[in-house]
PDB file of N, CA and C in Angstrom:
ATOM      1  N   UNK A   1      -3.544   9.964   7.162  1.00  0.00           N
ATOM      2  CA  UNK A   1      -2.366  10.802   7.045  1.00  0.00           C
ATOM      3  C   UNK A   1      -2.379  11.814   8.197  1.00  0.00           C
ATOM      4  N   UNK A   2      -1.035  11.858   8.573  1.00  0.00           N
ATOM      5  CA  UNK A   2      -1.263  13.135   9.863  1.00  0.00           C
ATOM      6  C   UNK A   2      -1.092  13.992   9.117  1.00  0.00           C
ATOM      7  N   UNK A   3      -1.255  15.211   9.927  1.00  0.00           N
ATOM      8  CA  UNK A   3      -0.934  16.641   9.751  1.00  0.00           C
ATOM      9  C   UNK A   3       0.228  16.948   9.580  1.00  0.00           C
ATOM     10  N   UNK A   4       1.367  16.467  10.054  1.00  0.00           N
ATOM     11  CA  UNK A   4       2.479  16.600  10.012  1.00  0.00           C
ATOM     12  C   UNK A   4       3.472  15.992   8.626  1.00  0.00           C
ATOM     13  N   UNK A   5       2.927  15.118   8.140  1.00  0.00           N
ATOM     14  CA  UNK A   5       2.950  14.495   7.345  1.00  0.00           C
ATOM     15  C   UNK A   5       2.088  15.085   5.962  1.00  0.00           C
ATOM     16  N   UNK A   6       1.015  15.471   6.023  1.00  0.00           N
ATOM     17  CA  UNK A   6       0.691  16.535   4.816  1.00  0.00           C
ATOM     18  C   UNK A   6       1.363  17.813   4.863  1.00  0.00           C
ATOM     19  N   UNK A   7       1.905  18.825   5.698  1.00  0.00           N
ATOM     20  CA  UNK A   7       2.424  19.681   5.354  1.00  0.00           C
ATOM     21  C   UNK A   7       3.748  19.351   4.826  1.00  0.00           C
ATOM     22  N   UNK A   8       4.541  18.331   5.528  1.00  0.00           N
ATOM     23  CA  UNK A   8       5.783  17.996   4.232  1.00  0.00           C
ATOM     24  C   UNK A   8       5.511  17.501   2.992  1.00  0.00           C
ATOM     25  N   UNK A   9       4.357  17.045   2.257  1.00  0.00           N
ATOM     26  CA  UNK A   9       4.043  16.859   1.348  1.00  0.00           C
ATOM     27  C   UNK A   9       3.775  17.951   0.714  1.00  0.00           C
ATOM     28  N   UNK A  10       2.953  19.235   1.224  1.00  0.00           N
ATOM     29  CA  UNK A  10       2.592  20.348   0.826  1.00  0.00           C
ATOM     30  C   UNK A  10       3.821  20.825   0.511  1.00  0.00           C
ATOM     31  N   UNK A  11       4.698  20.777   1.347  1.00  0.00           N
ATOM     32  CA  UNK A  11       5.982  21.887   1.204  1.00  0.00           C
ATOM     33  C   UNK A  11       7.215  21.466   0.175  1.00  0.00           C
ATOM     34  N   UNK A  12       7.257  19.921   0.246  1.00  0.00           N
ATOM     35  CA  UNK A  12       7.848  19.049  -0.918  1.00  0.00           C
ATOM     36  C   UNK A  12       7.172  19.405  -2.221  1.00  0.00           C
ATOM     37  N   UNK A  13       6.027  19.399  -2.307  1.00  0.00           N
ATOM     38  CA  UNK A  13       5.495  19.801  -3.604  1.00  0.00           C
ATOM     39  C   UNK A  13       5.780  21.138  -4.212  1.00  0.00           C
ATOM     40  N   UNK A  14       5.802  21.666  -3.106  1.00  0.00           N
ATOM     41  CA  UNK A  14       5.842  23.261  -3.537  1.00  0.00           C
ATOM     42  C   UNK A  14       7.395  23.512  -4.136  1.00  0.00           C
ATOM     43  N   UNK A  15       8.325  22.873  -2.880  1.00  0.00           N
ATOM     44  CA  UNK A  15       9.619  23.396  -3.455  1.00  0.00           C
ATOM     45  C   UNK A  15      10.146  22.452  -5.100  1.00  0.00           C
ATOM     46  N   UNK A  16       9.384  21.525  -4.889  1.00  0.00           N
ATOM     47  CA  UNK A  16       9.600  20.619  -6.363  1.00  0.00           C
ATOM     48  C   UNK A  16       9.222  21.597  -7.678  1.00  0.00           C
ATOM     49  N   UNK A  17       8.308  21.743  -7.456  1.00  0.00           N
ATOM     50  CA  UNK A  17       7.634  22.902  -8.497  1.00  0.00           C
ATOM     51  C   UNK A  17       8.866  24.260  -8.918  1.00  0.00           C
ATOM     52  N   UNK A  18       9.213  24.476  -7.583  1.00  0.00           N
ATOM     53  CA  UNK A  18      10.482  25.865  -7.774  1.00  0.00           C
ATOM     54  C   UNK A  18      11.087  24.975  -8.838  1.00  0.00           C
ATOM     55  N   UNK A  19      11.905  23.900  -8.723  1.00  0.00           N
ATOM     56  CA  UNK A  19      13.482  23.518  -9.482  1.00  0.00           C
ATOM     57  C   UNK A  19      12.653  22.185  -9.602  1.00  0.00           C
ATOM     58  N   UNK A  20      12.845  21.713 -11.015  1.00  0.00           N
ATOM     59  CA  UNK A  20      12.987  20.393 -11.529  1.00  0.00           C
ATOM     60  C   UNK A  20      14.192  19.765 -11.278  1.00  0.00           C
ATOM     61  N   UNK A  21      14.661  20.299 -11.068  1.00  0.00           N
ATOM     62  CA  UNK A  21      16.689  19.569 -10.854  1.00  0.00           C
ATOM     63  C   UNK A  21      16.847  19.137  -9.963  1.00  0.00           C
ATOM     64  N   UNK A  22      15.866  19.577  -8.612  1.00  0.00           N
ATOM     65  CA  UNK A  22      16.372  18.919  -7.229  1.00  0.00           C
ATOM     66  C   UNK A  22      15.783  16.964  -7.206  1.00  0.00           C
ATOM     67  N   UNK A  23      16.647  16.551  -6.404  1.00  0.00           N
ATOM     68  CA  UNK A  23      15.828  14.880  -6.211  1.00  0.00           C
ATOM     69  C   UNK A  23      15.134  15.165  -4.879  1.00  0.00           C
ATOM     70  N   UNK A  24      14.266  13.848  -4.741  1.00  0.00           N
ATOM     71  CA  UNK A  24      13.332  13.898  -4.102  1.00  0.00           C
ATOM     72  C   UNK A  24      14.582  13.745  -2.316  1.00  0.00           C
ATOM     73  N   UNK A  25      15.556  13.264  -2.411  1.00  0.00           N
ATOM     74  CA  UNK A  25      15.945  13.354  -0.925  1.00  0.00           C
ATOM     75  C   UNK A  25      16.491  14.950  -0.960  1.00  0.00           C
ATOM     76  N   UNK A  26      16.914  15.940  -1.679  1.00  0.00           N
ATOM     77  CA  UNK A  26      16.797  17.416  -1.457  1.00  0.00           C
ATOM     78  C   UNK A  26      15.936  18.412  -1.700  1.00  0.00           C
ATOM     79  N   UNK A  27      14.794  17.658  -2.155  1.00  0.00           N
ATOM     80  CA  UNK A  27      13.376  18.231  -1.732  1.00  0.00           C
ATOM     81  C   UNK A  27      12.687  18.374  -0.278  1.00  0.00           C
ATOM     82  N   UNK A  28      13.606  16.868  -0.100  1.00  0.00           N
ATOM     83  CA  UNK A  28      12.541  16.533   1.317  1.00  0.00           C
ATOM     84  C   UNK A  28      13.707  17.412   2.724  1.00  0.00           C
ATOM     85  N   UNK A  29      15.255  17.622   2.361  1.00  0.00           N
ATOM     86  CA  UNK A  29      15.967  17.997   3.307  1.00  0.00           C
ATOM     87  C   UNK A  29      15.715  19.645   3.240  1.00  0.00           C
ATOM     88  N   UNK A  30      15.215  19.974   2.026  1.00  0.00           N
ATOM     89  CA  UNK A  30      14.556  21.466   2.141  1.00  0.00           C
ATOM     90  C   UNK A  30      13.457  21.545   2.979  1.00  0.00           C
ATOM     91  N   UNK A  31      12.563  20.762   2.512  1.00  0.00           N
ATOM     92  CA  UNK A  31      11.249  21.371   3.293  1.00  0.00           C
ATOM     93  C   UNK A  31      11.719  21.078   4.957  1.00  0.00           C
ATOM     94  N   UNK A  32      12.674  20.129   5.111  1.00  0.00           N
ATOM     95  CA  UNK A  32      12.650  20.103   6.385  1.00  0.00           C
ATOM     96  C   UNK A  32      13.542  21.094   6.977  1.00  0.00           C
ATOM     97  N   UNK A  33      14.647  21.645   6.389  1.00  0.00           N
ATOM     98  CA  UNK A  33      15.317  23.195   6.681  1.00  0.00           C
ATOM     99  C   UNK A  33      14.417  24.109   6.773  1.00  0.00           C
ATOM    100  N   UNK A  34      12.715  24.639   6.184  1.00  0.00           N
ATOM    101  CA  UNK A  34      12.158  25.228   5.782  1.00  0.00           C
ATOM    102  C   UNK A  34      11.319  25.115   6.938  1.00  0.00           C
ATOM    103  N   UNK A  35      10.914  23.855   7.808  1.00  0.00           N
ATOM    104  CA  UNK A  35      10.311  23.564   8.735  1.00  0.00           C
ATOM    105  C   UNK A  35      11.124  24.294   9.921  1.00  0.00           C
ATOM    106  N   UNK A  36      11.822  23.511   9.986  1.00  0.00           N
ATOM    107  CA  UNK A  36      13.437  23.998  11.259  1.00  0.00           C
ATOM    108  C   UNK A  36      13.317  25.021  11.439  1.00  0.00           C
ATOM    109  N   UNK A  37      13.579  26.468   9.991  1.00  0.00           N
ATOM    110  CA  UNK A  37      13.590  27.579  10.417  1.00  0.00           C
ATOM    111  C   UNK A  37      12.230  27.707  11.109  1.00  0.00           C
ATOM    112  N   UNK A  38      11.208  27.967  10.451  1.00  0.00           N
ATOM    113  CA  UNK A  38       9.630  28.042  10.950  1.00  0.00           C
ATOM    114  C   UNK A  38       9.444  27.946  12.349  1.00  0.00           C
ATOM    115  N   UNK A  39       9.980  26.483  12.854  1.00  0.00           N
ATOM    116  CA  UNK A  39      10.267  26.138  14.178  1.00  0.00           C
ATOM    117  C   UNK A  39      11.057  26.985  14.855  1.00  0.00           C
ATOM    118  N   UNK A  40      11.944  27.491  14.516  1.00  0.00           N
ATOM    119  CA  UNK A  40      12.955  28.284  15.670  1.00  0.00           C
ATOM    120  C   UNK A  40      12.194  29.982  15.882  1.00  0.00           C
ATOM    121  N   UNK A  41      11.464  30.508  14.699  1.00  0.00           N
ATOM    122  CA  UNK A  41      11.301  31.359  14.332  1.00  0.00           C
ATOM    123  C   UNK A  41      10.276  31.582  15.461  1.00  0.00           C
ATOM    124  N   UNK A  42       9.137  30.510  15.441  1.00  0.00           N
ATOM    125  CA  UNK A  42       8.325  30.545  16.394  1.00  0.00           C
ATOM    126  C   UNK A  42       8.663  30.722  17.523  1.00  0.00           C
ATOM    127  N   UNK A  43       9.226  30.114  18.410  1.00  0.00           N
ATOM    128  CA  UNK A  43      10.271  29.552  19.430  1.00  0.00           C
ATOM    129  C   UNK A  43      10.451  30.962  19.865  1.00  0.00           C
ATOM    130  N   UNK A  44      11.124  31.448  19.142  1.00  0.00           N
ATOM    131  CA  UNK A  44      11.478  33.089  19.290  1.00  0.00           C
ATOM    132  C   UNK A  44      10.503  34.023  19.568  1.00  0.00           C
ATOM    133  N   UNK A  45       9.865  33.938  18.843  1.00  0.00           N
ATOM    134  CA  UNK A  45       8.388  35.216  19.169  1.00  0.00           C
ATOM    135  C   UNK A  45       7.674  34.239  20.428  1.00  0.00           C
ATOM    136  N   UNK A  46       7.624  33.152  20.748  1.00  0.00           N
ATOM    137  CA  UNK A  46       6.902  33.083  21.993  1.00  0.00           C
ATOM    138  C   UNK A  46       7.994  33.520  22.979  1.00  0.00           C
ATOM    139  N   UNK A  47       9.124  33.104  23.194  1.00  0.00           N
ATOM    140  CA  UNK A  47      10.197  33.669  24.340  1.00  0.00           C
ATOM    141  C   UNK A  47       9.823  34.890  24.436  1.00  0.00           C
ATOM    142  N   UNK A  48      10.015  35.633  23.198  1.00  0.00           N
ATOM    143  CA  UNK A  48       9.860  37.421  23.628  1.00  0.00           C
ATOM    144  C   UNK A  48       8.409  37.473  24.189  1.00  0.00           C
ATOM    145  N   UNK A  49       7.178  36.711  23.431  1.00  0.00           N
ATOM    146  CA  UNK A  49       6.221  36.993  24.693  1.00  0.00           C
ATOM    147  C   UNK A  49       6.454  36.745  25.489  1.00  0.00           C
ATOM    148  N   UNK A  50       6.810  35.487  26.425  1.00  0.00           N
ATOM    149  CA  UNK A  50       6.915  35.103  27.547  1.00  0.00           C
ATOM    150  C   UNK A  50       7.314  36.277  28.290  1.00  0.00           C
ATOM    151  N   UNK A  51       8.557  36.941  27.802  1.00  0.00           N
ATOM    152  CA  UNK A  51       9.469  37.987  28.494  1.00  0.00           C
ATOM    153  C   UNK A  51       8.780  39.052  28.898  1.00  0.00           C
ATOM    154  N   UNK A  52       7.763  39.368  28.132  1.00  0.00           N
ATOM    155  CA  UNK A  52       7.015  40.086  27.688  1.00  0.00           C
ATOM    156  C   UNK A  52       6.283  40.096  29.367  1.00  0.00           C
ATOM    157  N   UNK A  53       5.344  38.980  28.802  1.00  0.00           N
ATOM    158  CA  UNK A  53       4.717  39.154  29.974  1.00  0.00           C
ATOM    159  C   UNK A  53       5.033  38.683  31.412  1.00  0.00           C
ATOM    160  N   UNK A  54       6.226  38.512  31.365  1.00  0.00           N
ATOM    161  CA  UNK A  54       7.106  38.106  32.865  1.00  0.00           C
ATOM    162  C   UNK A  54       7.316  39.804  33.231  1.00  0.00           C
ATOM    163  N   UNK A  55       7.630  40.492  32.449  1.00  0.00           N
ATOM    164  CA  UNK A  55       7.915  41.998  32.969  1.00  0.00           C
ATOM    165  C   UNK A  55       6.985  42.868  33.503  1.00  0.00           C
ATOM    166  N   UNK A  56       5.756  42.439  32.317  1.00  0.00           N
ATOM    167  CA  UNK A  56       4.361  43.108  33.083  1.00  0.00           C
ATOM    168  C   UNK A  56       3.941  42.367  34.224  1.00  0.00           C
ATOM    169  N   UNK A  57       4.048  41.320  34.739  1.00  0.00           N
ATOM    170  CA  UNK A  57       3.721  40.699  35.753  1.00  0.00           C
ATOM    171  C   UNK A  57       4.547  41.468  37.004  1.00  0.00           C
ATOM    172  N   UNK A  58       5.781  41.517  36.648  1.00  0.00           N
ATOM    173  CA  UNK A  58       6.519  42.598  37.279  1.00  0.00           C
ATOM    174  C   UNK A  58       6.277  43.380  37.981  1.00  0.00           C
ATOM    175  N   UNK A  59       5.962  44.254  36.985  1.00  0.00           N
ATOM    176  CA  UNK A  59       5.606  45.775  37.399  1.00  0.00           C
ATOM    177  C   UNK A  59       4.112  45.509  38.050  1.00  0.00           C
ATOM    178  N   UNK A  60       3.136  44.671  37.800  1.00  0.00           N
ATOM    179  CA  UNK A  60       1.992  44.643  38.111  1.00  0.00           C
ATOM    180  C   UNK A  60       2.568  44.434  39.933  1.00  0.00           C
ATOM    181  N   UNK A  61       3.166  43.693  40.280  1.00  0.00           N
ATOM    182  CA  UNK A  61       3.402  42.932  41.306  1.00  0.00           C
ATOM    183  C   UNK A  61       4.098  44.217  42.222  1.00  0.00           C
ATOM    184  N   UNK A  62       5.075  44.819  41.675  1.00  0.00           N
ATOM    185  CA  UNK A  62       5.379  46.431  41.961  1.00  0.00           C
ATOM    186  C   UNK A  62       3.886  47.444  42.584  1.00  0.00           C
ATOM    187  N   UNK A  63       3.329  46.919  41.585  1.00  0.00           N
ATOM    188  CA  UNK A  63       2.086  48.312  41.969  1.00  0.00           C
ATOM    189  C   UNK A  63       1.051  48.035  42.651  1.00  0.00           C
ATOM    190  N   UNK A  64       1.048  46.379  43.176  1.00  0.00           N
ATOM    191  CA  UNK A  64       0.194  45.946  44.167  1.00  0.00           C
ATOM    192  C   UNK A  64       0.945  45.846  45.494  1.00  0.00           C
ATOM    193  N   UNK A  65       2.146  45.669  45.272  1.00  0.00           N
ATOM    194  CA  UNK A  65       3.329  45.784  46.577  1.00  0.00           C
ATOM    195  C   UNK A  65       3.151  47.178  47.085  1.00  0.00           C
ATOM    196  N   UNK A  66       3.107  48.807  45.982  1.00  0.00           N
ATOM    197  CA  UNK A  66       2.743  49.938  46.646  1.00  0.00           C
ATOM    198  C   UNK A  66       1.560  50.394  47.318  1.00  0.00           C
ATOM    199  N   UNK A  67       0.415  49.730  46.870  1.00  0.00           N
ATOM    200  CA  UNK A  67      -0.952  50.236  47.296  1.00  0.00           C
ATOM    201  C   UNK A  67      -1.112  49.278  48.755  1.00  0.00           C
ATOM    202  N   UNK A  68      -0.451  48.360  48.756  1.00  0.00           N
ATOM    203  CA  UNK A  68      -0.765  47.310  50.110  1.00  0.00           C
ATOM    204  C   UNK A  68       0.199  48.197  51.063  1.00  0.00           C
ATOM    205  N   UNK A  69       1.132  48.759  50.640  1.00  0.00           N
ATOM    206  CA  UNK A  69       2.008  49.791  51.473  1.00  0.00           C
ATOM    207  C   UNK A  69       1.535  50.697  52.393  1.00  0.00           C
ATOM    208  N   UNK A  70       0.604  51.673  51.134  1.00  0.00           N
ATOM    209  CA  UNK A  70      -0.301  52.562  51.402  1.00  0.00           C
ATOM    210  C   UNK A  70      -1.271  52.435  52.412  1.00  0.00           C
TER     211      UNK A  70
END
């Protein structure tokens, strides 16, 4: 079994447990909405690092541009 493949099992189980009422194909289109978000969510906090450290690279590049001045 992959990894990828046990956590939708993990996450199918889990949301099954919430509601007896759901069927197993809106169990499985949850956990995968549930994934999606997760995914974008991530996605997001690495961009802002990236940004992050594209700016300090920046300024670093600024303050080695002044002392080579000097």
């Amino acid at each position: 079994m992959t990894a990828p493949h046990a956590i939708l099992i993990v996450l199918c189980r889990g949301i099954n447990a919430q509601s007896s009422v759901l069927g197993s194909e809106r169990v499985a289109i949850m956990a995968a909405l549930n994934i999606t978000h997760e995914l974008l969510e991530a996605m997001d906090e690495h961009r802002a690092g990236e940004e992050n450290l594209n700016r300090l690279n920046d300024r670093l590049e600024r303050a080695l541009a002044k002392t080579r001045q000097s």
